[in-house]
N, C-alpha and C. Protein backbone atom coordinates (compact mmCIF):
# COMPACT_ATOMS: atom_id res chain seq x y z
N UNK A 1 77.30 31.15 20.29
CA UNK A 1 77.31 29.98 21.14
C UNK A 1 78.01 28.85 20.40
N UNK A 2 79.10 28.28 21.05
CA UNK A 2 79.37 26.55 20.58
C UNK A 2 78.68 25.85 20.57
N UNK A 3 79.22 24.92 19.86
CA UNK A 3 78.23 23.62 19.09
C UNK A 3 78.71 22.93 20.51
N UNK A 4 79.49 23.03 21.17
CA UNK A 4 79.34 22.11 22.25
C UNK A 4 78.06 22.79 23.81
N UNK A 5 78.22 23.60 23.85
CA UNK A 5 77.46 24.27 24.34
C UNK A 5 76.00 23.74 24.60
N UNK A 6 75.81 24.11 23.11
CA UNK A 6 74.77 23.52 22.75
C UNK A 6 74.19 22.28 22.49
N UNK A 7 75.31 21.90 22.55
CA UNK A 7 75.11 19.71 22.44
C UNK A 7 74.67 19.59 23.98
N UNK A 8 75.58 20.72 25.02
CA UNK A 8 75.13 20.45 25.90
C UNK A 8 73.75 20.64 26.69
N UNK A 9 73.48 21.55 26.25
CA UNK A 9 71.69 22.00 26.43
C UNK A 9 70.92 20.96 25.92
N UNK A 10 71.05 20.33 24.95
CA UNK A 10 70.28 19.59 24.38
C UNK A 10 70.09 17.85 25.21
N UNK A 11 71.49 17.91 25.56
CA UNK A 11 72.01 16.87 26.41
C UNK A 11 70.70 16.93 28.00
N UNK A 12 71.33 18.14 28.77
CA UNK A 12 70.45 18.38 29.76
C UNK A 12 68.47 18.25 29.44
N UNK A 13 68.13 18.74 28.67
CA UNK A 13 67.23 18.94 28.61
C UNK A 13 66.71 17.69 28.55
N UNK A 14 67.29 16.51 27.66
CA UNK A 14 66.93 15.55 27.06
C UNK A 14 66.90 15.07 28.62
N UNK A 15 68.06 14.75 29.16
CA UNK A 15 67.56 13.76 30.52
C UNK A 15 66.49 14.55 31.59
N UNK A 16 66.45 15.65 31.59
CA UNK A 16 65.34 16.47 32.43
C UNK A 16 64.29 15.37 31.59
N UNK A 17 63.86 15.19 30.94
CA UNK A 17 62.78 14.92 30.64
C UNK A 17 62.03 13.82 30.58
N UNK A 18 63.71 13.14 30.69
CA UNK A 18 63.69 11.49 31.05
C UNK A 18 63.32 11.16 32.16
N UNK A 19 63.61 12.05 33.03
CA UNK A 19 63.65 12.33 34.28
C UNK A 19 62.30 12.16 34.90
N UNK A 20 61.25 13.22 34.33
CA UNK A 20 60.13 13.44 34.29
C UNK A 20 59.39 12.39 33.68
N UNK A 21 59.62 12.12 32.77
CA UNK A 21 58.58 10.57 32.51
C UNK A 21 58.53 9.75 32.93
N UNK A 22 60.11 9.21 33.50
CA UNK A 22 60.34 7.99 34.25
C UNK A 22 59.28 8.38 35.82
N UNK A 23 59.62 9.45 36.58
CA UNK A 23 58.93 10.00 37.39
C UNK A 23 57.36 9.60 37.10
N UNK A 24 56.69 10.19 36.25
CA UNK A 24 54.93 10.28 35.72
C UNK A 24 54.79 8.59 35.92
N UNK A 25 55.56 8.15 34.80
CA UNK A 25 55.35 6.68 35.03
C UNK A 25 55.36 5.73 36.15
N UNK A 26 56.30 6.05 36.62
CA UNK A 26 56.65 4.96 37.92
C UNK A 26 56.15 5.58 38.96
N UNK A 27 55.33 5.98 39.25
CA UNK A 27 54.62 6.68 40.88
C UNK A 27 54.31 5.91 41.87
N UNK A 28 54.57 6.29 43.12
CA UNK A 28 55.18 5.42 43.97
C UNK A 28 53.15 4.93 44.50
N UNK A 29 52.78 4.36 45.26
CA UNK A 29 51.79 3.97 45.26
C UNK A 29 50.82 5.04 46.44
N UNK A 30 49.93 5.41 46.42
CA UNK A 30 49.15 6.39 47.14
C UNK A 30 49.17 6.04 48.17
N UNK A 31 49.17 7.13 49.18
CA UNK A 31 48.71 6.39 50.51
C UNK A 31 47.39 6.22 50.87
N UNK A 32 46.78 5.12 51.57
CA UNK A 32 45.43 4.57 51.54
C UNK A 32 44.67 5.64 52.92
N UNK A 33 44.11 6.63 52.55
CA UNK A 33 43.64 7.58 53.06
C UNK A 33 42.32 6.34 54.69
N UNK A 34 42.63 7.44 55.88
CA UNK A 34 41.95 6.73 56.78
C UNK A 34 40.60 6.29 56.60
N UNK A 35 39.56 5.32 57.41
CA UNK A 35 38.33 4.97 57.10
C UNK A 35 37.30 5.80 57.61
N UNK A 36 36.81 6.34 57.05
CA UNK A 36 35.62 7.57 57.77
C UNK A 36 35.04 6.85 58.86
N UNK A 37 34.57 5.41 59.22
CA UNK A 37 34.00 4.98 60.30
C UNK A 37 35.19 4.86 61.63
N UNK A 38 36.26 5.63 61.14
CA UNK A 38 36.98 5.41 62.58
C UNK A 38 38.01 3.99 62.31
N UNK A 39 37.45 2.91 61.68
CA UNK A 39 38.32 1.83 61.42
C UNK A 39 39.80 1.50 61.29
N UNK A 40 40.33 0.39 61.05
CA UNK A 40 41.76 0.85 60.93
C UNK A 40 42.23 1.15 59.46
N UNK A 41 43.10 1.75 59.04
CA UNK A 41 43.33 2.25 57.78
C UNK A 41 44.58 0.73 56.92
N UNK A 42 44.06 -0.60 57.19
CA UNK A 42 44.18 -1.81 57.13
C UNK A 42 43.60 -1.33 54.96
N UNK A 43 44.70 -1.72 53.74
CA UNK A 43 44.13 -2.26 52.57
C UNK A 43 42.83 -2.52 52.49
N UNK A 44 42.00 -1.88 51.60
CA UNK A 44 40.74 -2.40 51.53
C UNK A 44 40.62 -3.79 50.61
N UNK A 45 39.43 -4.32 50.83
CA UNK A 45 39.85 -5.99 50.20
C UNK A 45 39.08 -5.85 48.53
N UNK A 46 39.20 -6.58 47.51
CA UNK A 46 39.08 -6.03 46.42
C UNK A 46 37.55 -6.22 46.35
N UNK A 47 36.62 -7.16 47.20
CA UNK A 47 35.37 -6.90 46.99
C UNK A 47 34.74 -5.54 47.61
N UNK A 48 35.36 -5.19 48.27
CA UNK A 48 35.05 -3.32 48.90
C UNK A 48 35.52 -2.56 47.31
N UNK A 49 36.36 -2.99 47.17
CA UNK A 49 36.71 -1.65 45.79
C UNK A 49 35.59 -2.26 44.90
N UNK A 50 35.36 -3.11 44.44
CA UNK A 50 34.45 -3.13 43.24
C UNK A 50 33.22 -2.80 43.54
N UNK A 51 32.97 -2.82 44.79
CA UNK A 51 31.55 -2.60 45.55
C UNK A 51 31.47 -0.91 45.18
N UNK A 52 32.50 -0.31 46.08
CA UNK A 52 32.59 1.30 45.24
C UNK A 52 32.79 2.07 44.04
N UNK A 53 33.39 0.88 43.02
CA UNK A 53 33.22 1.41 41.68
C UNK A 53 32.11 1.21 41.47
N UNK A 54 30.91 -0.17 41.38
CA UNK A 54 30.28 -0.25 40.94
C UNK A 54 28.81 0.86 41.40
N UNK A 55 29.11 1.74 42.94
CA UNK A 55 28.52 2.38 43.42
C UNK A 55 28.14 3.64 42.82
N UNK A 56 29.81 4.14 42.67
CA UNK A 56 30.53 5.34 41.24
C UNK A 56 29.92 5.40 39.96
N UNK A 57 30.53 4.05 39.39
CA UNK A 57 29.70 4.06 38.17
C UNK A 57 28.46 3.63 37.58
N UNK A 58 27.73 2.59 38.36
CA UNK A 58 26.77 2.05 38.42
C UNK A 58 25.38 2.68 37.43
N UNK A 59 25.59 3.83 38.10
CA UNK A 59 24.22 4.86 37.43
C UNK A 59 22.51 4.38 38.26
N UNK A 60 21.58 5.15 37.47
CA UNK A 60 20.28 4.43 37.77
C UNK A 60 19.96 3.35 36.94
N UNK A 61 19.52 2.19 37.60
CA UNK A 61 19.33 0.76 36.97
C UNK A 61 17.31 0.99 36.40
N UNK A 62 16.89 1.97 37.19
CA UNK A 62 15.66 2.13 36.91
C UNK A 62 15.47 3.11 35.70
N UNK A 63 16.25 3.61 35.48
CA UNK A 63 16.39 5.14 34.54
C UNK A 63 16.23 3.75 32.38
N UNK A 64 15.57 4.39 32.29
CA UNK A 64 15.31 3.79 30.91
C UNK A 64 16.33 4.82 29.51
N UNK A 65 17.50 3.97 29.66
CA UNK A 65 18.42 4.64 28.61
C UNK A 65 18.79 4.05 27.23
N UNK A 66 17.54 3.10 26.98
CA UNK A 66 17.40 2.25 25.21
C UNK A 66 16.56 3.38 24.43
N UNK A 67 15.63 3.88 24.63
CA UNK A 67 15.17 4.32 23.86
C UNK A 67 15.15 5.93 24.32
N UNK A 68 15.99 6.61 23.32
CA UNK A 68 16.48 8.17 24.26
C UNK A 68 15.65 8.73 23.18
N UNK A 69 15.83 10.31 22.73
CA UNK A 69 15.32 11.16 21.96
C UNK A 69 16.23 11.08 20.71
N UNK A 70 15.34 11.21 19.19
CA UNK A 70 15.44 10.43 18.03
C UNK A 70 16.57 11.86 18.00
N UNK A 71 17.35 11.48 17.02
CA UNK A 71 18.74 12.58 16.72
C UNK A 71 18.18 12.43 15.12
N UNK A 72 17.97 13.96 14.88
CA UNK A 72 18.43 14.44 13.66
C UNK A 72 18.78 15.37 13.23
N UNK A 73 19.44 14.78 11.75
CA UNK A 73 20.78 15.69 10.81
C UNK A 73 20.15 17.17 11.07
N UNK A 74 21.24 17.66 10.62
CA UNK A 74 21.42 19.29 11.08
C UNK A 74 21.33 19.67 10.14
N UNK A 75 21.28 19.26 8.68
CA UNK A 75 20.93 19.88 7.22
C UNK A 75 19.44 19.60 6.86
């Protein structure tokens, strides 16, 4: 194989890949899936999203997670 050949593979590959990151990176924005109540599929407003993260991640507020089970060494 030539060294040009091969400059050229290296060439291709390199922008394939540029290609692909620029792609991963820049993603075009999701589409905002319809409202299960039938509603209109209108942006949700940002106190609805934090309302559902905080729903997501929230956890149990009653659940006692200060004082868990004592950890000890394995030797």
């Amino acid at each position: 194989m030539s060294a040009r050949l091969i400059f050229t593979l290296i060439a291709v590959m390199v922008v394939a890949s540029g290609l692909v990151v620029a792609r991963w990176i820049v993603q075009p924005a999701p589409a905002t899936l319809p409202a299960a109540d039938g509603a209109s599929g209108a942006a949700t407003t940002d106190a609805a999203r934090r309302e559902r993260r905080e729903d997501f991640f929230g956890g149990n507020a009653e659940r006692d997670i200060r004082s868990g089970q004592e950890m000890k060494p394995r030797w």
